[in-house]
N, C-alpha and C. Protein backbone atom coordinates (compact mmCIF):
# COMPACT_ATOMS: atom_id res chain seq x y z
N UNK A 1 -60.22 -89.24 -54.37
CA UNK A 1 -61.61 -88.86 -54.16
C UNK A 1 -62.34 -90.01 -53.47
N UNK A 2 -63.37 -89.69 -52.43
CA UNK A 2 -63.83 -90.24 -51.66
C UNK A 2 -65.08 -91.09 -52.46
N UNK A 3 -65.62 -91.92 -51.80
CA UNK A 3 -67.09 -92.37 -52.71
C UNK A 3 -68.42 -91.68 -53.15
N UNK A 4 -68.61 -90.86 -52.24
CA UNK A 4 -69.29 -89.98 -52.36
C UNK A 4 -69.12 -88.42 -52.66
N UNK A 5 -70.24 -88.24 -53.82
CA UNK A 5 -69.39 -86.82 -54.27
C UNK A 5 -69.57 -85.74 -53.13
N UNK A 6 -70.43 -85.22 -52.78
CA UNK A 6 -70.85 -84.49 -51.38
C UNK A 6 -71.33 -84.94 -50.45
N UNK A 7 -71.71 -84.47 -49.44
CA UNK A 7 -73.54 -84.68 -48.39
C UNK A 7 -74.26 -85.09 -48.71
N UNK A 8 -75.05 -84.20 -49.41
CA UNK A 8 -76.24 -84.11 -50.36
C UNK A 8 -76.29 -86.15 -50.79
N UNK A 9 -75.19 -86.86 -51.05
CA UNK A 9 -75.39 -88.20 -51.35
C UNK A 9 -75.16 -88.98 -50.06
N UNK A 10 -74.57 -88.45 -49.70
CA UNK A 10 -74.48 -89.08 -48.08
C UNK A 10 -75.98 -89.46 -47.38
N UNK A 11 -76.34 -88.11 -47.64
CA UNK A 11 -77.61 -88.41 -47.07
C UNK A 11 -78.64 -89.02 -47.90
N UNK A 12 -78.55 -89.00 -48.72
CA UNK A 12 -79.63 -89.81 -49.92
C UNK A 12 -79.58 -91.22 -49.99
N UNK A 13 -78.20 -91.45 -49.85
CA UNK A 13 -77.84 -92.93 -49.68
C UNK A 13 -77.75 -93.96 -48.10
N UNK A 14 -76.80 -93.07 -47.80
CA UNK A 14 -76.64 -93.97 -46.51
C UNK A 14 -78.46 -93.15 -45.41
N UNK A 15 -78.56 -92.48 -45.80
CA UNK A 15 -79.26 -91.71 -44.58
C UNK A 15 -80.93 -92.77 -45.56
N UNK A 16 -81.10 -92.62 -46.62
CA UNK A 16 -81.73 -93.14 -47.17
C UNK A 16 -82.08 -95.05 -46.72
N UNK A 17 -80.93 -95.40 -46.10
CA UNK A 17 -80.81 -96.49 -45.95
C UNK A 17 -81.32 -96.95 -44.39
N UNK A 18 -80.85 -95.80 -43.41
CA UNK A 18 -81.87 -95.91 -42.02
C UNK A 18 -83.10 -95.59 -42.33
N UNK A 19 -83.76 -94.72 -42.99
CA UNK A 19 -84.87 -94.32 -43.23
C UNK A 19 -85.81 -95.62 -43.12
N UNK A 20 -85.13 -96.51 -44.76
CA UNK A 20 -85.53 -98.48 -44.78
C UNK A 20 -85.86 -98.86 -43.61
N UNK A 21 -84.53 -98.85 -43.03
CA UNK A 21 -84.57 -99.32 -41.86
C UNK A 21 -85.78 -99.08 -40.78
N UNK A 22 -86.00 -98.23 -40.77
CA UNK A 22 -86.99 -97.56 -39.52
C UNK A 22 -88.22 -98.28 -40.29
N UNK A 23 -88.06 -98.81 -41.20
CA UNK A 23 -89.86 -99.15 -41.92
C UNK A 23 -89.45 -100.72 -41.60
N UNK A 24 -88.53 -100.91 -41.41
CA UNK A 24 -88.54 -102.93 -41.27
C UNK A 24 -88.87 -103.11 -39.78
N UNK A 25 -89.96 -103.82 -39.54
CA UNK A 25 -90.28 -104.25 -38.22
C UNK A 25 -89.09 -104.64 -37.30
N UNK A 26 -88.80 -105.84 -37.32
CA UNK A 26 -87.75 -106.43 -36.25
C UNK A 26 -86.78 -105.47 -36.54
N UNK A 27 -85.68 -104.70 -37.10
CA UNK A 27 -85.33 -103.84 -36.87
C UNK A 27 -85.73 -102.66 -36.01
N UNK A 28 -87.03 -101.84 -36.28
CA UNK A 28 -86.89 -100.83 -35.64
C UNK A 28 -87.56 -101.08 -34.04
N UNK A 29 -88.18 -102.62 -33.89
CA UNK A 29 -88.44 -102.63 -32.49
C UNK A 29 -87.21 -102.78 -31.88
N UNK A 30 -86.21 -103.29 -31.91
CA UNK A 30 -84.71 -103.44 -31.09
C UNK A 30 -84.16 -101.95 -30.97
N UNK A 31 -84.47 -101.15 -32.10
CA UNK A 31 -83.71 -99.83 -32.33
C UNK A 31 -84.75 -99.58 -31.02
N UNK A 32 -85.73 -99.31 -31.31
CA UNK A 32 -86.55 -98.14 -29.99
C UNK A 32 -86.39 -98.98 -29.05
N UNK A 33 -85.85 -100.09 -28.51
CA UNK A 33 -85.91 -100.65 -27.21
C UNK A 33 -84.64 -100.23 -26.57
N UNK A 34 -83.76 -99.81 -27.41
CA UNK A 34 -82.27 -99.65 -27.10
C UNK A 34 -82.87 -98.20 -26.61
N UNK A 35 -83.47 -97.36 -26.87
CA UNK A 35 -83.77 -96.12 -26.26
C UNK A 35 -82.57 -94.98 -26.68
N UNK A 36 -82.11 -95.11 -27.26
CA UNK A 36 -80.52 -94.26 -27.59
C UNK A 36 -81.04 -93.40 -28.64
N UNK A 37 -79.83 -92.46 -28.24
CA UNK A 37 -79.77 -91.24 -29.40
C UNK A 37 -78.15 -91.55 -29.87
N UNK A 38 -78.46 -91.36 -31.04
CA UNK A 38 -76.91 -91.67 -31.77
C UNK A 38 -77.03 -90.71 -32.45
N UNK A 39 -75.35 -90.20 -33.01
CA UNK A 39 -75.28 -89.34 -33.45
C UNK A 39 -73.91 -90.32 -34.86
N UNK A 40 -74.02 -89.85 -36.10
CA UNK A 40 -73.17 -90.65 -36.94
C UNK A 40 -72.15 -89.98 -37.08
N UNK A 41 -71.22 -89.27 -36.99
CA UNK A 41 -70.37 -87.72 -37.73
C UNK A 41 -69.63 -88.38 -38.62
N UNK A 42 -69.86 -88.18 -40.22
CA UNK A 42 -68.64 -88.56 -41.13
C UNK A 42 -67.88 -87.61 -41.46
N UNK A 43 -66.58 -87.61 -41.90
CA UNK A 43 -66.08 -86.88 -42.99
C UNK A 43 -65.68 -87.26 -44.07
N UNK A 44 -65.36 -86.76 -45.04
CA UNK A 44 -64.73 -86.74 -46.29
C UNK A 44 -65.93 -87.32 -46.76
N UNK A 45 -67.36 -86.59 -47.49
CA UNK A 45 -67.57 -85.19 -46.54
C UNK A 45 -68.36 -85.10 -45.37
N UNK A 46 -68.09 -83.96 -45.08
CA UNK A 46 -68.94 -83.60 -43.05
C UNK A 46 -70.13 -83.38 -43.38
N UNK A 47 -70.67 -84.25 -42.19
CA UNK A 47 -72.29 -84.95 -42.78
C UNK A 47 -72.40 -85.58 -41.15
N UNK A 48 -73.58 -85.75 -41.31
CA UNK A 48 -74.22 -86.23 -39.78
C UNK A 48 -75.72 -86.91 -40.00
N UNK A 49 -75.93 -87.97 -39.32
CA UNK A 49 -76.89 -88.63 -39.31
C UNK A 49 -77.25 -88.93 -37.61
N UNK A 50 -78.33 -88.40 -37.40
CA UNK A 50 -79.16 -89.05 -36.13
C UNK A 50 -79.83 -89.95 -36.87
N UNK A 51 -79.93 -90.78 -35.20
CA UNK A 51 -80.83 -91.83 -35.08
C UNK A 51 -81.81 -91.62 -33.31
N UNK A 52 -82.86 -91.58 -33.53
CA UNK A 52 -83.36 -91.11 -32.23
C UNK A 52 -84.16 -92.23 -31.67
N UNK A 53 -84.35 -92.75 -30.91
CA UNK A 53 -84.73 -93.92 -30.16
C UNK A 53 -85.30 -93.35 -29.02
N UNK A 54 -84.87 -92.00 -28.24
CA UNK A 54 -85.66 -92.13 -27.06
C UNK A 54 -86.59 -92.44 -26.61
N UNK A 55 -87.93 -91.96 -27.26
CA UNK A 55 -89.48 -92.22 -27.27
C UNK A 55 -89.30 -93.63 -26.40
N UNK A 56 -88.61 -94.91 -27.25
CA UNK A 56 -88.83 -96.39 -27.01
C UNK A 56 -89.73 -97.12 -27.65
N UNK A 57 -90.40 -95.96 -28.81
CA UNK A 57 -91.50 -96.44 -29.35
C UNK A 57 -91.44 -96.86 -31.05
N UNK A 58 -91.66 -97.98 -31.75
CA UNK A 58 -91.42 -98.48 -32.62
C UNK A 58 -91.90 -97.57 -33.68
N UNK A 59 -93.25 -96.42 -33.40
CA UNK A 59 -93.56 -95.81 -34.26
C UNK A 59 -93.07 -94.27 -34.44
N UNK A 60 -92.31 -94.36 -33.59
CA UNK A 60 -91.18 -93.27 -33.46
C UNK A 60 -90.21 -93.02 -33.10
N UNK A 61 -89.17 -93.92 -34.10
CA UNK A 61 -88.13 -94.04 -34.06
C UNK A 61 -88.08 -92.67 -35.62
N UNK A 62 -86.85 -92.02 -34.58
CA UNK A 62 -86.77 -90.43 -35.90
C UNK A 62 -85.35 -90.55 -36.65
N UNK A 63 -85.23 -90.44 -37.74
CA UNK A 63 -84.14 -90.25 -38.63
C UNK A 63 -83.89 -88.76 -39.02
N UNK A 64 -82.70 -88.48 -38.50
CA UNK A 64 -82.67 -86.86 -38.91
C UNK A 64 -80.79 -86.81 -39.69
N UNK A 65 -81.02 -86.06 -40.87
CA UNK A 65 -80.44 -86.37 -41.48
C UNK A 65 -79.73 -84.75 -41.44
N UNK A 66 -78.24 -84.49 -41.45
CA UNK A 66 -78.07 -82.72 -41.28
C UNK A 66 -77.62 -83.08 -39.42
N UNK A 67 -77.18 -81.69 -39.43
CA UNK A 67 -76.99 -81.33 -37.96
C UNK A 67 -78.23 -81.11 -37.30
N UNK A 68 -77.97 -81.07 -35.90
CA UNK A 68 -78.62 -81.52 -34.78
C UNK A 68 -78.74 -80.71 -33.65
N UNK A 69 -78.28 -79.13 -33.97
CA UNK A 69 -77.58 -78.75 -32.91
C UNK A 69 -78.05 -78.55 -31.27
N UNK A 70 -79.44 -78.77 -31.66
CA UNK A 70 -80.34 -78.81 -30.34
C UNK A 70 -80.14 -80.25 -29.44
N UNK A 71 -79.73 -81.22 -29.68
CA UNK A 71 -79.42 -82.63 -29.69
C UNK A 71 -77.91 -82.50 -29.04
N UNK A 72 -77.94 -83.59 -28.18
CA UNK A 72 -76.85 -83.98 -27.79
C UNK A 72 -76.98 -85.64 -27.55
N UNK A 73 -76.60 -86.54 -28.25
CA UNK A 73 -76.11 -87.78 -28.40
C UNK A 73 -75.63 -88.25 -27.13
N UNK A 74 -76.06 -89.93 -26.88
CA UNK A 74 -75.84 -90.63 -26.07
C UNK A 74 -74.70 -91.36 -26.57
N UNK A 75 -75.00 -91.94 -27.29
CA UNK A 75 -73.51 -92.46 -28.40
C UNK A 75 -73.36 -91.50 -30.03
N UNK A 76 -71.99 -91.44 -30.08
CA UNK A 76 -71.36 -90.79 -30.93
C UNK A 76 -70.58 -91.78 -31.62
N UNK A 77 -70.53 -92.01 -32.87
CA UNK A 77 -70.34 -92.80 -33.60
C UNK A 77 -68.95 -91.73 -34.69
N UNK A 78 -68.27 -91.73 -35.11
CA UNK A 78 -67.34 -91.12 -36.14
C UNK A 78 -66.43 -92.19 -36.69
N UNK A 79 -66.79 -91.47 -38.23
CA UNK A 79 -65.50 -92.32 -39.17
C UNK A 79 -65.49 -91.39 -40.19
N UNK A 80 -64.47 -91.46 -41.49
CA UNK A 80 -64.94 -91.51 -42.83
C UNK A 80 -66.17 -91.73 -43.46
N UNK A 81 -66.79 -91.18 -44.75
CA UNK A 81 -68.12 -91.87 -45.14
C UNK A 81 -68.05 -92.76 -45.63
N UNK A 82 -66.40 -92.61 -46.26
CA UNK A 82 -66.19 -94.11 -46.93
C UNK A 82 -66.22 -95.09 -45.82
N UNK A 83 -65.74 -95.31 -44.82
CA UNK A 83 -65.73 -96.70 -43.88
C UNK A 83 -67.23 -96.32 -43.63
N UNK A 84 -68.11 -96.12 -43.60
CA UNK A 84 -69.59 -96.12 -42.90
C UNK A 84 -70.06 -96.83 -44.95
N UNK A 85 -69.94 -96.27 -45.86
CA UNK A 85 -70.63 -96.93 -46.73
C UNK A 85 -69.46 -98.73 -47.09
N UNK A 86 -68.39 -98.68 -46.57
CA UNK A 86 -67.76 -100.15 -46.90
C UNK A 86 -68.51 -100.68 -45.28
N UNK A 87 -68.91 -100.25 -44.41
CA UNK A 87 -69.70 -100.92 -43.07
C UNK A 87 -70.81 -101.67 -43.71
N UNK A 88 -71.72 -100.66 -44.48
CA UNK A 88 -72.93 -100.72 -45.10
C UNK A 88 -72.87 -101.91 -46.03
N UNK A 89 -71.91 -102.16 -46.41
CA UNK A 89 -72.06 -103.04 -47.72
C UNK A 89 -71.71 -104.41 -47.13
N UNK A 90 -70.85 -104.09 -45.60
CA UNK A 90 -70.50 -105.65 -45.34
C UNK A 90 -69.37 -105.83 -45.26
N UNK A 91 -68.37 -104.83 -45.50
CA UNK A 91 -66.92 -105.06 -45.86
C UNK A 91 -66.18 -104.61 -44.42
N UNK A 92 -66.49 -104.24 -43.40
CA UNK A 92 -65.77 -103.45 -42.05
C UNK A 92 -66.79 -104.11 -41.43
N UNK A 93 -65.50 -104.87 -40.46
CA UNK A 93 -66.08 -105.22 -38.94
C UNK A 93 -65.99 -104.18 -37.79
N UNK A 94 -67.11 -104.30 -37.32
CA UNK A 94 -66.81 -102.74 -36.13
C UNK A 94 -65.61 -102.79 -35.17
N UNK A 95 -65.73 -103.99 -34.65
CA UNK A 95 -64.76 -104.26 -33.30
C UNK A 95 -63.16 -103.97 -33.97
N UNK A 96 -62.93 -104.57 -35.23
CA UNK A 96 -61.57 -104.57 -36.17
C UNK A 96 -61.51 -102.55 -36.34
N UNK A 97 -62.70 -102.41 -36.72
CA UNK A 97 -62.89 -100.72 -37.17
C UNK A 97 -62.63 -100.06 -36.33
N UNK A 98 -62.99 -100.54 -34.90
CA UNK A 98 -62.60 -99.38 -33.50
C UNK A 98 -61.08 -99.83 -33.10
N UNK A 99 -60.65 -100.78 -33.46
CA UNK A 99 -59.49 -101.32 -32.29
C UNK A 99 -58.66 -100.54 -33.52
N UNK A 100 -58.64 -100.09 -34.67
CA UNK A 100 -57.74 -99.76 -35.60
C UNK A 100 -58.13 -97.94 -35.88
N UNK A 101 -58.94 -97.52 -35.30
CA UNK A 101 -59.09 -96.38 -34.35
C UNK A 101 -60.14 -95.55 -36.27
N UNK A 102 -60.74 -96.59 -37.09
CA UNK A 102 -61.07 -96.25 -38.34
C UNK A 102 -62.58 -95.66 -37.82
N UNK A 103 -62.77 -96.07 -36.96
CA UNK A 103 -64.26 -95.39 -36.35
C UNK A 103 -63.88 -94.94 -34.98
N UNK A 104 -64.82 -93.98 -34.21
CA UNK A 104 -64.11 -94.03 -32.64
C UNK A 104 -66.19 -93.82 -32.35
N UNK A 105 -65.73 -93.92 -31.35
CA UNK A 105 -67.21 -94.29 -30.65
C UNK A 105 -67.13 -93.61 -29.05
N UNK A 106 -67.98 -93.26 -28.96
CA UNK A 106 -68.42 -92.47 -27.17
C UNK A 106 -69.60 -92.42 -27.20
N UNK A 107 -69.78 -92.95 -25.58
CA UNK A 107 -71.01 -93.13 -24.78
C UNK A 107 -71.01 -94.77 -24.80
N UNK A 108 -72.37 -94.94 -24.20
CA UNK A 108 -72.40 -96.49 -24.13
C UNK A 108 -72.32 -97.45 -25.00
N UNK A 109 -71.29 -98.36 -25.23
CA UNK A 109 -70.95 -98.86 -26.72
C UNK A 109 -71.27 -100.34 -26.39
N UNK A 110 -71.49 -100.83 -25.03
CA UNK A 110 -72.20 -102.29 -25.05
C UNK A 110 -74.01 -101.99 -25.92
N UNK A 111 -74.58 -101.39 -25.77
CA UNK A 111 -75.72 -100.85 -26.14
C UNK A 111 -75.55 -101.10 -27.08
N UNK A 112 -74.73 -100.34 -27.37
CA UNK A 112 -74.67 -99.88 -28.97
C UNK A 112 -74.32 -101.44 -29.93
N UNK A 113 -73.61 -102.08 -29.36
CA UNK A 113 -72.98 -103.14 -29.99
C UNK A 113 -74.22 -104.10 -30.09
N UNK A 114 -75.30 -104.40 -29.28
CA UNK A 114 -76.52 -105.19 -28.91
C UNK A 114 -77.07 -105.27 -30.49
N UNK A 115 -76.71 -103.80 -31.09
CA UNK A 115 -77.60 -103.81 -32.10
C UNK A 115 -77.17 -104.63 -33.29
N UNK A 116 -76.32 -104.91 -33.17
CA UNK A 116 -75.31 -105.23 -34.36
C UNK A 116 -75.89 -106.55 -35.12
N UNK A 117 -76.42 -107.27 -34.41
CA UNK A 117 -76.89 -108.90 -34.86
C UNK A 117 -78.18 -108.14 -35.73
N UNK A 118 -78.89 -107.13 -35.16
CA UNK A 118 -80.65 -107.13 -36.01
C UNK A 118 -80.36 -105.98 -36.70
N UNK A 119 -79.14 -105.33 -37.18
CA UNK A 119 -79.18 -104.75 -38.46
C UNK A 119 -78.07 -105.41 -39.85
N UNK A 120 -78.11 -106.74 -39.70
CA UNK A 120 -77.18 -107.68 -40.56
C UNK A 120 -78.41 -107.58 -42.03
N UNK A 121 -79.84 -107.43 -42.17
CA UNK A 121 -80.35 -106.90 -43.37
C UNK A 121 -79.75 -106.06 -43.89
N UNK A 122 -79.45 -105.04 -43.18
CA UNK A 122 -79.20 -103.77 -43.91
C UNK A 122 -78.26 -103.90 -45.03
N UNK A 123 -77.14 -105.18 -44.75
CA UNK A 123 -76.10 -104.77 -45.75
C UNK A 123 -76.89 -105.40 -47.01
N UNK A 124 -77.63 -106.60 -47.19
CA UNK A 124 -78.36 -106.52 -48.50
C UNK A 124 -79.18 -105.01 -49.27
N UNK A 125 -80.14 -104.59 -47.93
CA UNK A 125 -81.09 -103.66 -48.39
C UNK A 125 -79.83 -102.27 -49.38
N UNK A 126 -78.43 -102.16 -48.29
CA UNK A 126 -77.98 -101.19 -48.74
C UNK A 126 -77.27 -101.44 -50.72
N UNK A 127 -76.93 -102.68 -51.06
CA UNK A 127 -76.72 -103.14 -52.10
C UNK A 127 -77.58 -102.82 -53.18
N UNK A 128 -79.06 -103.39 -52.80
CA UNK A 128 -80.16 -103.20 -52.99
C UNK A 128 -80.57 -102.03 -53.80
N UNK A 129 -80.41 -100.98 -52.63
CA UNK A 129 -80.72 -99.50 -53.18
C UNK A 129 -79.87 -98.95 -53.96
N UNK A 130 -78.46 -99.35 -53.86
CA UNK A 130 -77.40 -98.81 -54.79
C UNK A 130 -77.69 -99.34 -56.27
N UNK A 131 -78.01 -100.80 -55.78
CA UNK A 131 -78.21 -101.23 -57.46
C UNK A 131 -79.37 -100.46 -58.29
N UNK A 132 -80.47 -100.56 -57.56
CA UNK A 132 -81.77 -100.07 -57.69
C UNK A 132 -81.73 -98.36 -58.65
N UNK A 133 -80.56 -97.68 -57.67
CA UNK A 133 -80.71 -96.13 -58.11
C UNK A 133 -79.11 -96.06 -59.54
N UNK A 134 -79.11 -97.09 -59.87
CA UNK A 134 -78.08 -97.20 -61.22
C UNK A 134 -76.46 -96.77 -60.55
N UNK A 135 -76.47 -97.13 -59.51
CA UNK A 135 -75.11 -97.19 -58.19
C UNK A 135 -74.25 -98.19 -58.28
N UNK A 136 -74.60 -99.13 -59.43
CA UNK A 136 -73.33 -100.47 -59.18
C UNK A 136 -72.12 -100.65 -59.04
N UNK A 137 -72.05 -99.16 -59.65
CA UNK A 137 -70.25 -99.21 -59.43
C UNK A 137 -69.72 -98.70 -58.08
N UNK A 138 -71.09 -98.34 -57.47
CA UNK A 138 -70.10 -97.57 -55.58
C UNK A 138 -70.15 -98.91 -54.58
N UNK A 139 -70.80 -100.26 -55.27
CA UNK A 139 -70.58 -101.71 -54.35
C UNK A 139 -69.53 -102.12 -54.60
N UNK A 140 -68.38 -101.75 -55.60
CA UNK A 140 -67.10 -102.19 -55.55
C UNK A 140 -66.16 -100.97 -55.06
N UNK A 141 -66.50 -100.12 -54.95
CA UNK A 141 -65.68 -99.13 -54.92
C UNK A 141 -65.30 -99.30 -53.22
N UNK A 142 -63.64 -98.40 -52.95
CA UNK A 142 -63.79 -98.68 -51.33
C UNK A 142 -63.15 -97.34 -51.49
């Protein structure tokens, strides 16, 4: 069994965790400068997280959590939910994660990679919230 029991936590947690994100300043100005639409696709279970950047605008940067189907993604992001919540915590390097084919990625992935230095909070904030919502045991779990 995977870390997460359904979606429904997928999105509460990890989707819960861009949400943060979009409220932390220096984060979400780099996100809307990057201008990208990302799309997350996990499985085990199938679940999807946008991230919308087009605008460019810091106060609307959109988190959409669920399918998208009107949407079509500039970068496409796929893994497991488990490798996206061991990402989250700090434990998976991306470049190690793609070259070992544990994530795969399409569309522009220099972009995408830019972001990588100004979301290094997140892996506290994501600890954070796990501890916070009586979750301690899914920071060891892989």
């Amino acid at each position: 069994m995977g870390v997460f029991k359904d979606a429904d936590q997928v999105y509460e947690l990890i989707g819960g965790l861009f949400h943060e994100l979009a409220e932390n300043q220096v984060v979400v100005e780099k996100v809307a400068a990057s201008g990208l639409l990302i799309r997350f696709a996990y499985t085990e279970p199938e679940s999807e997280i946008w991230l919308d950047a087009r605008e460019k605008d810091p106060n609307n940067v959109v988190i959409i959590t669920g399918p998208a189907p009107d949407l079509t993604p500039e970068v496409e992001m796929s893994m497991k939910a488990d490798i996206a919540h061991n990402f989250w915590l700090g434990n998976v390097n991306l470049m190690v994660a793609l070259t070992r084919k544990q994530i795969t990625a399409k569309g522009p992935i220099p972009k995408t990679m830019k972001l990588l230095p100004v979301i290094k909070p997140a892996y506290a904030m994501y600890r954070n919230m796990l501890a916070e919502r009586g979750l301690s045991d899914m920071i060891t779990k892989k």
